[in-house]
Protein backbone atom coordinates (compact mmCIF):
# COMPACT_ATOMS: atom_id res chain seq x y z
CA UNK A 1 99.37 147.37 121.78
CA UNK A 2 101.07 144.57 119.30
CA UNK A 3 104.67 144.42 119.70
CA UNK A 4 106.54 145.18 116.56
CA UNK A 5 108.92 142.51 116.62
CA UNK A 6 106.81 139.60 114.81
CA UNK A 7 105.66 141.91 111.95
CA UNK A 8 109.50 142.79 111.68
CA UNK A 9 110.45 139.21 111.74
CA UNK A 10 108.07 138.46 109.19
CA UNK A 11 109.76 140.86 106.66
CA UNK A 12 113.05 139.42 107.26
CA UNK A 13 111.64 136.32 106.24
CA UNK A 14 110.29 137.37 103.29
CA UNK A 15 113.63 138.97 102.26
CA UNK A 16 115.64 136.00 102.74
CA UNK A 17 113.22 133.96 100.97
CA UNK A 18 113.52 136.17 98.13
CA UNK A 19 117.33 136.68 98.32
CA UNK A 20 117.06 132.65 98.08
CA UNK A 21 115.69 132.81 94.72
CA UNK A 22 117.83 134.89 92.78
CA UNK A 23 121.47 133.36 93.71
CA UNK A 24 122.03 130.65 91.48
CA UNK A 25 122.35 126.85 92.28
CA UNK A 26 125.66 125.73 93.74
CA UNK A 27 126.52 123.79 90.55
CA UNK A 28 125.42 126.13 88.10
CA UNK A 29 127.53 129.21 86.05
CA UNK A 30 126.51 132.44 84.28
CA UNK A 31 127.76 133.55 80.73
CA UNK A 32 126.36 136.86 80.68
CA UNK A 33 123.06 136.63 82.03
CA UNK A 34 122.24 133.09 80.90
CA UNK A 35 122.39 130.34 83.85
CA UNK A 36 124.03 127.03 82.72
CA UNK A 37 123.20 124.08 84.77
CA UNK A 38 124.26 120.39 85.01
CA UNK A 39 122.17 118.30 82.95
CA UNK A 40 122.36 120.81 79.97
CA UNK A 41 123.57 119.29 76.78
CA UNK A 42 126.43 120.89 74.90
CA UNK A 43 124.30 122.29 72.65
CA UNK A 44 122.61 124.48 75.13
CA UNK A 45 125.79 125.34 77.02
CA UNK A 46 127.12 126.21 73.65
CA UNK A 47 124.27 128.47 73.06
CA UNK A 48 124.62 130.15 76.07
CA UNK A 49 128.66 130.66 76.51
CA UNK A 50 130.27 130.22 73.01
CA UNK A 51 133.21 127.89 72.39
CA UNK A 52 135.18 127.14 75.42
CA UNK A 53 139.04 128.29 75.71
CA UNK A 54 140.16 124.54 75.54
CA UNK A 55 138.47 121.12 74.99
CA UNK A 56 139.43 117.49 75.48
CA UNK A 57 137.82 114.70 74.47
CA UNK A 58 138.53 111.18 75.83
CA UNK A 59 136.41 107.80 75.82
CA UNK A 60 136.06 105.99 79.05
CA UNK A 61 134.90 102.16 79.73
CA UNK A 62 132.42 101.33 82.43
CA UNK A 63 130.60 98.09 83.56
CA UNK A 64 126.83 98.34 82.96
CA UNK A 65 124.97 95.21 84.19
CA UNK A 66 121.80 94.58 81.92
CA UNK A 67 119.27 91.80 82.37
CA UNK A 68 118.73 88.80 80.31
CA UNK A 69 116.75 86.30 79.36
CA UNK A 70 112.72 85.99 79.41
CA UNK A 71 110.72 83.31 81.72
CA UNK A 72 112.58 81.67 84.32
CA UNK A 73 116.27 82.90 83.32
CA UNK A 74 113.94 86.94 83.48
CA UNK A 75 116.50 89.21 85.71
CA UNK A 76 119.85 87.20 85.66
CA UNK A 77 122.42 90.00 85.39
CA UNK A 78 125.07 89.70 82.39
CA UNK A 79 127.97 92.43 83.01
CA UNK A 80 129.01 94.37 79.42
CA UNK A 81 131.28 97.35 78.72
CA UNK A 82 130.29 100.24 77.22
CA UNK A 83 132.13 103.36 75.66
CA UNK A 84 131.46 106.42 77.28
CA UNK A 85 132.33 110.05 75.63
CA UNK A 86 133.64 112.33 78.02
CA UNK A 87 134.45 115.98 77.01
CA UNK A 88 135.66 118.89 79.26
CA UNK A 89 135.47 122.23 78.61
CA UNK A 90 137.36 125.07 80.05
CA UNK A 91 135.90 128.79 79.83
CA UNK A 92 138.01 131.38 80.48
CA UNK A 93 136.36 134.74 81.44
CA UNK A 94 139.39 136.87 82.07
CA UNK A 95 141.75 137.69 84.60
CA UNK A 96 138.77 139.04 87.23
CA UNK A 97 136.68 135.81 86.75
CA UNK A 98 137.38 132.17 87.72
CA UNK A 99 137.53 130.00 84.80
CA UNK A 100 134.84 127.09 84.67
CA UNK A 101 135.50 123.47 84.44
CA UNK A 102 132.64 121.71 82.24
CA UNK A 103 132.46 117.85 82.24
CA UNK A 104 129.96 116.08 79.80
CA UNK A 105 129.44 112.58 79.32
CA UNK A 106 127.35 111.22 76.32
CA UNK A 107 126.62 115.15 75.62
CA UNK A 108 125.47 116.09 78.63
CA UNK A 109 126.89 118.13 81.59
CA UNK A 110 127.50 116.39 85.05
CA UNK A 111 129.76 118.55 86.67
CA UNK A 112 130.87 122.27 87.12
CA UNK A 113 134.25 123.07 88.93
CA UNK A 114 135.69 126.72 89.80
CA UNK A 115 139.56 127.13 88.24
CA UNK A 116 141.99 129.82 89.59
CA UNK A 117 141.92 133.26 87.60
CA UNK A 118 141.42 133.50 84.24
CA UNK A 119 143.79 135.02 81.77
């Protein structure tokens, strides 16, 4: 006779593996049943949530090395700045929901951050 346990172990596997699938991505949010996800432009987070409770816009200046040159001066490194547009966006789902912390740069969303209690 087959002991039970592996076929029992087997299902628990399968359960988890399934239970996996439907809790969303550490850096990810719902509005309503739509998942937004860094790497979605505003557009789509826009589409999906609405117009944020508050919104700041602020440009930033970074160091981007780009190569130069063609035949023997190919790949010497000249350092530039460059303007970066940086938006957050606060979403305030009421006071039994943690408000979400949206950063985009260029349009797009990099990071997701959990806020005390909404209002």
């Amino acid at each position: 006779m087959a002991h039970p346990f592996p076929a029992a172990l087997s299902r628990f596997v399968a359960v988890m593996a399934l239970g996996s699938l439907l809790v969303a991505p550490a850096k990810a949010m719902y509005c309503g049943t739509s998942l937004v996800l860094e790497g979605q432009t505003q557009y789509q987070v826009a589409t999906n949530c609405g117009d944020p409770a508050w919104r700041q816009t602020n440009i930033i200046y970074r160091s981007l090395a780009i190569g130069t040159g063609v035949g023997p001066q190919a790949g010497v490194l000249q350092q530039t700045i460059v303007p970066v547009m940086v938006e957050e966006w606060i979403y305030d789902f009421g006071p039994t929901q943690l408000m979400q912390s949206l950063t985009f740069e260029s349009g797009r969303l990099i990071q997701l951050r959990s806020l005390g209690y909404g209002h």
